[in-house]
PDB file of N, CA and C in Angstrom:
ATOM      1  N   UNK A   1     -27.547  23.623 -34.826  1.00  0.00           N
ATOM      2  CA  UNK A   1     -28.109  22.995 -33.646  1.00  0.00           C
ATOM      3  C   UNK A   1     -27.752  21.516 -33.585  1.00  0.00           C
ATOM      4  N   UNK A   2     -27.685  20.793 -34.738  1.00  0.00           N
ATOM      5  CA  UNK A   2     -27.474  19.623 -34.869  1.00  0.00           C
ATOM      6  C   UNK A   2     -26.016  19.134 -34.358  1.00  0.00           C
ATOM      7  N   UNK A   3     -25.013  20.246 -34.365  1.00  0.00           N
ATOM      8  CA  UNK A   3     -23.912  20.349 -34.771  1.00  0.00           C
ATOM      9  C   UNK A   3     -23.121  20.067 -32.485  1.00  0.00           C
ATOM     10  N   UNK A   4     -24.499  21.074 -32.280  1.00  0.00           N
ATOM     11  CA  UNK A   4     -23.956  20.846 -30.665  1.00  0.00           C
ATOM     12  C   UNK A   4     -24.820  19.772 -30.093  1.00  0.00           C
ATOM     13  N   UNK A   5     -25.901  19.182 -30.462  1.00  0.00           N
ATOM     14  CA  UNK A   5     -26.338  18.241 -30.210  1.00  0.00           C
ATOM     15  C   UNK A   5     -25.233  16.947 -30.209  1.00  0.00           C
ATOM     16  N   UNK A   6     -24.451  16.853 -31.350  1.00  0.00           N
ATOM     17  CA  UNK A   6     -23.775  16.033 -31.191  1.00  0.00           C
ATOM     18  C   UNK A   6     -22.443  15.921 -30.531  1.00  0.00           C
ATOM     19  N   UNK A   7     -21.755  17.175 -30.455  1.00  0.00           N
ATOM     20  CA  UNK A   7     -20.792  17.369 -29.817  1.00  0.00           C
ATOM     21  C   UNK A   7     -21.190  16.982 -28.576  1.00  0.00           C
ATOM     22  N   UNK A   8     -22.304  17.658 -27.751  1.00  0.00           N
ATOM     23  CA  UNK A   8     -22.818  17.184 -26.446  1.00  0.00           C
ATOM     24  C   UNK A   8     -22.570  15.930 -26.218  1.00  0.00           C
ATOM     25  N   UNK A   9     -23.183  14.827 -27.371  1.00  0.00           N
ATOM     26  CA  UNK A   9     -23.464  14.288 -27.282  1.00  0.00           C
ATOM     27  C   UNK A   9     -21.902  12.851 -27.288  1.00  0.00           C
ATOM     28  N   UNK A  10     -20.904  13.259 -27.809  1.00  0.00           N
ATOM     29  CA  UNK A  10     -19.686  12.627 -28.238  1.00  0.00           C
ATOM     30  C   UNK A  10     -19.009  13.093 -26.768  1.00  0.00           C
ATOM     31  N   UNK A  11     -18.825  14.324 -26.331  1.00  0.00           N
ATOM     32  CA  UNK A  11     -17.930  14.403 -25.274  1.00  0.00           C
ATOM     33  C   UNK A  11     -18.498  14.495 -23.869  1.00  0.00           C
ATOM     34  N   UNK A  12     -19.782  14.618 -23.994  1.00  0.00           N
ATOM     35  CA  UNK A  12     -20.452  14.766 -22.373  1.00  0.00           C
ATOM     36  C   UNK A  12     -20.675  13.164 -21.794  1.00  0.00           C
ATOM     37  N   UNK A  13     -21.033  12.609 -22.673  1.00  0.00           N
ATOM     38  CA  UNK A  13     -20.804  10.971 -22.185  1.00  0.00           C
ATOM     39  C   UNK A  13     -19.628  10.695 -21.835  1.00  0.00           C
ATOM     40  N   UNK A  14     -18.586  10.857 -22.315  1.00  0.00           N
ATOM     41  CA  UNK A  14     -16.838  10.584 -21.604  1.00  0.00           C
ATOM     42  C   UNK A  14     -16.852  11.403 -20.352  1.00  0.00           C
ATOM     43  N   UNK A  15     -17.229  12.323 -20.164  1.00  0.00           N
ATOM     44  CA  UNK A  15     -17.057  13.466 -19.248  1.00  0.00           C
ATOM     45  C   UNK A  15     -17.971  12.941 -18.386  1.00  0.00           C
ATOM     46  N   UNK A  16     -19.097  12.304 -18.681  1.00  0.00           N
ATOM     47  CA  UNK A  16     -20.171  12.121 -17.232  1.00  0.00           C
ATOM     48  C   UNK A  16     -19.319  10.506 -16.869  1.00  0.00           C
ATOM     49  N   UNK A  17     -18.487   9.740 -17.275  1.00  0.00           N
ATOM     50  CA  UNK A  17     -18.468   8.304 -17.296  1.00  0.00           C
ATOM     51  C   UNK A  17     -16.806   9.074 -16.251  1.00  0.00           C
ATOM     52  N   UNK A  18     -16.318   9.702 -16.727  1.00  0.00           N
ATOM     53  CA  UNK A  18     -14.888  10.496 -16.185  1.00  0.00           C
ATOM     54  C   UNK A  18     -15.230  10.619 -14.493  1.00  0.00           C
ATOM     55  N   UNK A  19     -16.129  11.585 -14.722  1.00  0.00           N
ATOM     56  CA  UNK A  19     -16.124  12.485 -13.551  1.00  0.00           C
ATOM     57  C   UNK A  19     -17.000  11.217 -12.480  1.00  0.00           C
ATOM     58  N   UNK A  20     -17.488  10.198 -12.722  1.00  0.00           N
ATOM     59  CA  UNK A  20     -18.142   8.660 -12.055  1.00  0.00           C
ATOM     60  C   UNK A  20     -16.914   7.893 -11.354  1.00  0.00           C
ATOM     61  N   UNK A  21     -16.164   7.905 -12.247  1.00  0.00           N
ATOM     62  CA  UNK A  21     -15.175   6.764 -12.037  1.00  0.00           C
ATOM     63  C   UNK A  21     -14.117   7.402 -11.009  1.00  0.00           C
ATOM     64  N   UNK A  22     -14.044   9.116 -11.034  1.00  0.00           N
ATOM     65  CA  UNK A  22     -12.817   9.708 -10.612  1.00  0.00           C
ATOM     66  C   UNK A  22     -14.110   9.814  -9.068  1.00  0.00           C
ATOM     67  N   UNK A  23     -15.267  10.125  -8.880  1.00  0.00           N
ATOM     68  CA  UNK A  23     -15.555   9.933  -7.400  1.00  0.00           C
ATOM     69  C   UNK A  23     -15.584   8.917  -6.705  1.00  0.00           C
ATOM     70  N   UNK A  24     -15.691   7.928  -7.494  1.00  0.00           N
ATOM     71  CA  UNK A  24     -15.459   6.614  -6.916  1.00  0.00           C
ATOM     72  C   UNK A  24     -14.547   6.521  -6.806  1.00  0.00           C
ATOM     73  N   UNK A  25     -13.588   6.397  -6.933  1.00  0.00           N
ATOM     74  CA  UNK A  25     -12.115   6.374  -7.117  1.00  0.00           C
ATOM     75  C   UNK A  25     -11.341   6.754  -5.870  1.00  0.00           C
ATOM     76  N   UNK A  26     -11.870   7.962  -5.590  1.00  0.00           N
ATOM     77  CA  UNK A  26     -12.221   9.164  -4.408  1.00  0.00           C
ATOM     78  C   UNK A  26     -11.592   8.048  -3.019  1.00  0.00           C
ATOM     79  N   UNK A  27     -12.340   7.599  -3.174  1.00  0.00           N
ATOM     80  CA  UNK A  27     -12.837   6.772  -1.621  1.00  0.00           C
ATOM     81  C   UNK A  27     -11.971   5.944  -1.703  1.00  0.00           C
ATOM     82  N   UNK A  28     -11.600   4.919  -2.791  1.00  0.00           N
ATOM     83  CA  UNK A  28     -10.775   3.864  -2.592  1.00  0.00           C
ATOM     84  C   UNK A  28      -9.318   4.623  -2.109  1.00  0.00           C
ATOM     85  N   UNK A  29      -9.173   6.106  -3.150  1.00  0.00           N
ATOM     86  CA  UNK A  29      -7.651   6.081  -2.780  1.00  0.00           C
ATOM     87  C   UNK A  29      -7.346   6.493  -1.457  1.00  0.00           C
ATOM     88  N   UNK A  30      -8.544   6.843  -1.006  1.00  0.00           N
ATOM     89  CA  UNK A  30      -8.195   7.568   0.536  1.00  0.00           C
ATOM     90  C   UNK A  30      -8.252   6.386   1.472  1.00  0.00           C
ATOM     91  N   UNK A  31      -8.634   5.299   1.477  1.00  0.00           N
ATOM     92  CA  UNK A  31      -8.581   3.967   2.242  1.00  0.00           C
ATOM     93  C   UNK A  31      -7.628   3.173   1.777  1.00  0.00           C
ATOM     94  N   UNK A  32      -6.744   3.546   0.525  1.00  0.00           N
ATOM     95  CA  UNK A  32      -5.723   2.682   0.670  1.00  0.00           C
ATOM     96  C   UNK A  32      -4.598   3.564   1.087  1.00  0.00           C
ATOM     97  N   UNK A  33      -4.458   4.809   1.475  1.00  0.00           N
ATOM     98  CA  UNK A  33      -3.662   5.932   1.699  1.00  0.00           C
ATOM     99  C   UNK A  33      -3.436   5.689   3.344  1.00  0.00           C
ATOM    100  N   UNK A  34      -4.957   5.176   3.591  1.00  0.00           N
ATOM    101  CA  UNK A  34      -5.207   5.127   5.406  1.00  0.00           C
ATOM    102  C   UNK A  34      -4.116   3.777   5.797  1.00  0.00           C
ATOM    103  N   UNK A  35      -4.421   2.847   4.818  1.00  0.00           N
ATOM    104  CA  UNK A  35      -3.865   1.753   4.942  1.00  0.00           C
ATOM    105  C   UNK A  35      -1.957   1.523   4.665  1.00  0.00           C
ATOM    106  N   UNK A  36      -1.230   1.972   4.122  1.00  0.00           N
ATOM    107  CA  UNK A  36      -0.109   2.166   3.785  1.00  0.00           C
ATOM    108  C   UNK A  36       0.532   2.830   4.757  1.00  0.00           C
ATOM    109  N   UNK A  37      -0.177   4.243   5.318  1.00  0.00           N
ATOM    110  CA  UNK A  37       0.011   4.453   6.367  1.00  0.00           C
ATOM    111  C   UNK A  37       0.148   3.774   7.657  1.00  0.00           C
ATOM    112  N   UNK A  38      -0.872   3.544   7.918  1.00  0.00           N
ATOM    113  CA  UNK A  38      -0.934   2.376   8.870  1.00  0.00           C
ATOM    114  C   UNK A  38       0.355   1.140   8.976  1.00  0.00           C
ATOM    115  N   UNK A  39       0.614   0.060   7.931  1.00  0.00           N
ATOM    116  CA  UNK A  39       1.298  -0.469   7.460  1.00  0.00           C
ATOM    117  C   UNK A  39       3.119   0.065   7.512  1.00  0.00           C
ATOM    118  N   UNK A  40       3.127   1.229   6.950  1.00  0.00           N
ATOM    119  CA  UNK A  40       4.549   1.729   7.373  1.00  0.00           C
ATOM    120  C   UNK A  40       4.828   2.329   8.857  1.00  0.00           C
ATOM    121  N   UNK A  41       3.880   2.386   9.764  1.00  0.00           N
ATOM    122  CA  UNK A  41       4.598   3.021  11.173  1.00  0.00           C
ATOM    123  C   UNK A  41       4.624   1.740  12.387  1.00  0.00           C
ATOM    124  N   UNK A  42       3.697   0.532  11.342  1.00  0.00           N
ATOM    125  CA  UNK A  42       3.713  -0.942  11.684  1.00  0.00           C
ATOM    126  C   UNK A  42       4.809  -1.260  11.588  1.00  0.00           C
ATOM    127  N   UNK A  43       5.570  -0.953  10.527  1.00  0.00           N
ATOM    128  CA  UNK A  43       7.050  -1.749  10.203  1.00  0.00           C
ATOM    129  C   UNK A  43       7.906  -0.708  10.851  1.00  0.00           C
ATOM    130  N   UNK A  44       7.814   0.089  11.293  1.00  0.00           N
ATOM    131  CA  UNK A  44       8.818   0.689  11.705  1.00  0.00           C
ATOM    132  C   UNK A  44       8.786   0.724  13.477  1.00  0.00           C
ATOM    133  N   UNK A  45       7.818  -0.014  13.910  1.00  0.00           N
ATOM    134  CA  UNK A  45       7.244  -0.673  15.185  1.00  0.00           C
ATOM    135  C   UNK A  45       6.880   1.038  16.432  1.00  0.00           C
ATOM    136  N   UNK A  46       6.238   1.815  15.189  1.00  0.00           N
ATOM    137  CA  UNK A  46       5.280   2.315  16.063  1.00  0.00           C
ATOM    138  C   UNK A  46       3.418   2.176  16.127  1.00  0.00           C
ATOM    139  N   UNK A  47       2.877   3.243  16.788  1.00  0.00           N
ATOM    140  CA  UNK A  47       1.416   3.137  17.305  1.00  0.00           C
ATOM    141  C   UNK A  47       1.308   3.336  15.333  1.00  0.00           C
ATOM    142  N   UNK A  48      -0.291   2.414  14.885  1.00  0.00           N
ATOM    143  CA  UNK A  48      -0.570   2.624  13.437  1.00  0.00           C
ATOM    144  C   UNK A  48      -0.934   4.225  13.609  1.00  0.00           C
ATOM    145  N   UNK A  49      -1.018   4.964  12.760  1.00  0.00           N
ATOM    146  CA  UNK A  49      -1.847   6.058  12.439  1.00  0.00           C
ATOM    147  C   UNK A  49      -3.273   5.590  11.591  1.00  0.00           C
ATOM    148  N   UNK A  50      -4.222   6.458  12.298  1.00  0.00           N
ATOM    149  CA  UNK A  50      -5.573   6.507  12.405  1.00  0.00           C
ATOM    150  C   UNK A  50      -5.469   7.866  11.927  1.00  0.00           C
ATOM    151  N   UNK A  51      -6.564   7.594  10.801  1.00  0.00           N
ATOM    152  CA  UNK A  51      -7.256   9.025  10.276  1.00  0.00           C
ATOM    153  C   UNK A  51      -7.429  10.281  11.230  1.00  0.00           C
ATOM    154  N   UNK A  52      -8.102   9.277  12.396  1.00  0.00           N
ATOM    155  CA  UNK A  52      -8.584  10.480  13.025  1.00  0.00           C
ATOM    156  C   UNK A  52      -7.712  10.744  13.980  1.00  0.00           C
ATOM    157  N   UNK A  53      -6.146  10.362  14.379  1.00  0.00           N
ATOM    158  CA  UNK A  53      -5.579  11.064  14.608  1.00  0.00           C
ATOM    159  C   UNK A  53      -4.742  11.860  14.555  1.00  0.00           C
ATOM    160  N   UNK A  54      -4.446  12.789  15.115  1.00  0.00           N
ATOM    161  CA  UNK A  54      -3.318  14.325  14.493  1.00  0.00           C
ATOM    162  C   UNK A  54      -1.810  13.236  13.767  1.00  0.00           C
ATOM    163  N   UNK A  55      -1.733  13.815  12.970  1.00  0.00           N
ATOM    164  CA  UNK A  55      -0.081  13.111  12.308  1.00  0.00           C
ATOM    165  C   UNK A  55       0.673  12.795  13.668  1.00  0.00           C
ATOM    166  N   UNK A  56       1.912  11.985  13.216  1.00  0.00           N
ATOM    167  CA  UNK A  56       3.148  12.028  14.024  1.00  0.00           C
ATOM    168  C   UNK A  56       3.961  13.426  13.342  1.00  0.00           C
ATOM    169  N   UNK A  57       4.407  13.504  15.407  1.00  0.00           N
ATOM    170  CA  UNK A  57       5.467  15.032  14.647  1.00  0.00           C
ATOM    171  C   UNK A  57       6.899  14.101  14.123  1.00  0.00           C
ATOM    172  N   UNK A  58       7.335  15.185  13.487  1.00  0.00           N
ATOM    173  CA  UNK A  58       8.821  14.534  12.824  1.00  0.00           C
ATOM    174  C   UNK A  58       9.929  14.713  13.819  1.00  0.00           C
ATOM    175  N   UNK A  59      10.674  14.394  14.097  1.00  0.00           N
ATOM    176  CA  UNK A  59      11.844  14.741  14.926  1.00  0.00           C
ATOM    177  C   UNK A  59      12.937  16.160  14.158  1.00  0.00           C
ATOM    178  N   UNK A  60      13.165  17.023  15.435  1.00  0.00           N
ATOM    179  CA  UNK A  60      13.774  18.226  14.501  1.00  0.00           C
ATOM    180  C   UNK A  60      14.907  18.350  14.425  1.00  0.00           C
TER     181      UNK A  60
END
C-alpha cells in the first residue's frame, strides 16, 4: 500500500502540473494561430481571416 501511495504520489503530481500547463497552453496556441493567420493574408494584401470566418478557398 505504501508502495502505491508513493508512486501516486511521485507521478500524479507531474501529471496534474502536465495536464495544467497543456490547458492553458490550449488557448494561447489557438490565439496565436488566429494571429499568424491574420498576419500572413495581411502580407499578402488580402481581407485578415477571422476565426469565425469559413477559410479562404485555394485556387484550383
Amino acid at each position: 500500500m505504501d508502495d502505491l501511495v508513493k508512486l501516486i504520489s511521485t507521478i500524479g503530481f507531474p501529471a496534474a502540473v502536465t495536464i495544467f500547463v497543456l490547458v492553458r497552453l490550449e488557448t494561447r496556441l489557438r490565439e496565436l494561430t488566429t494571429a499568424v493567420q491574420e498576419l500572413r493574408h495581411a502580407l499578402i494584401g488580402r481581407k485578415p481571416f477571422r476565426s469565425t470566418d469559413p477559410p479562404p478557398e485555394s485556387p484550383a
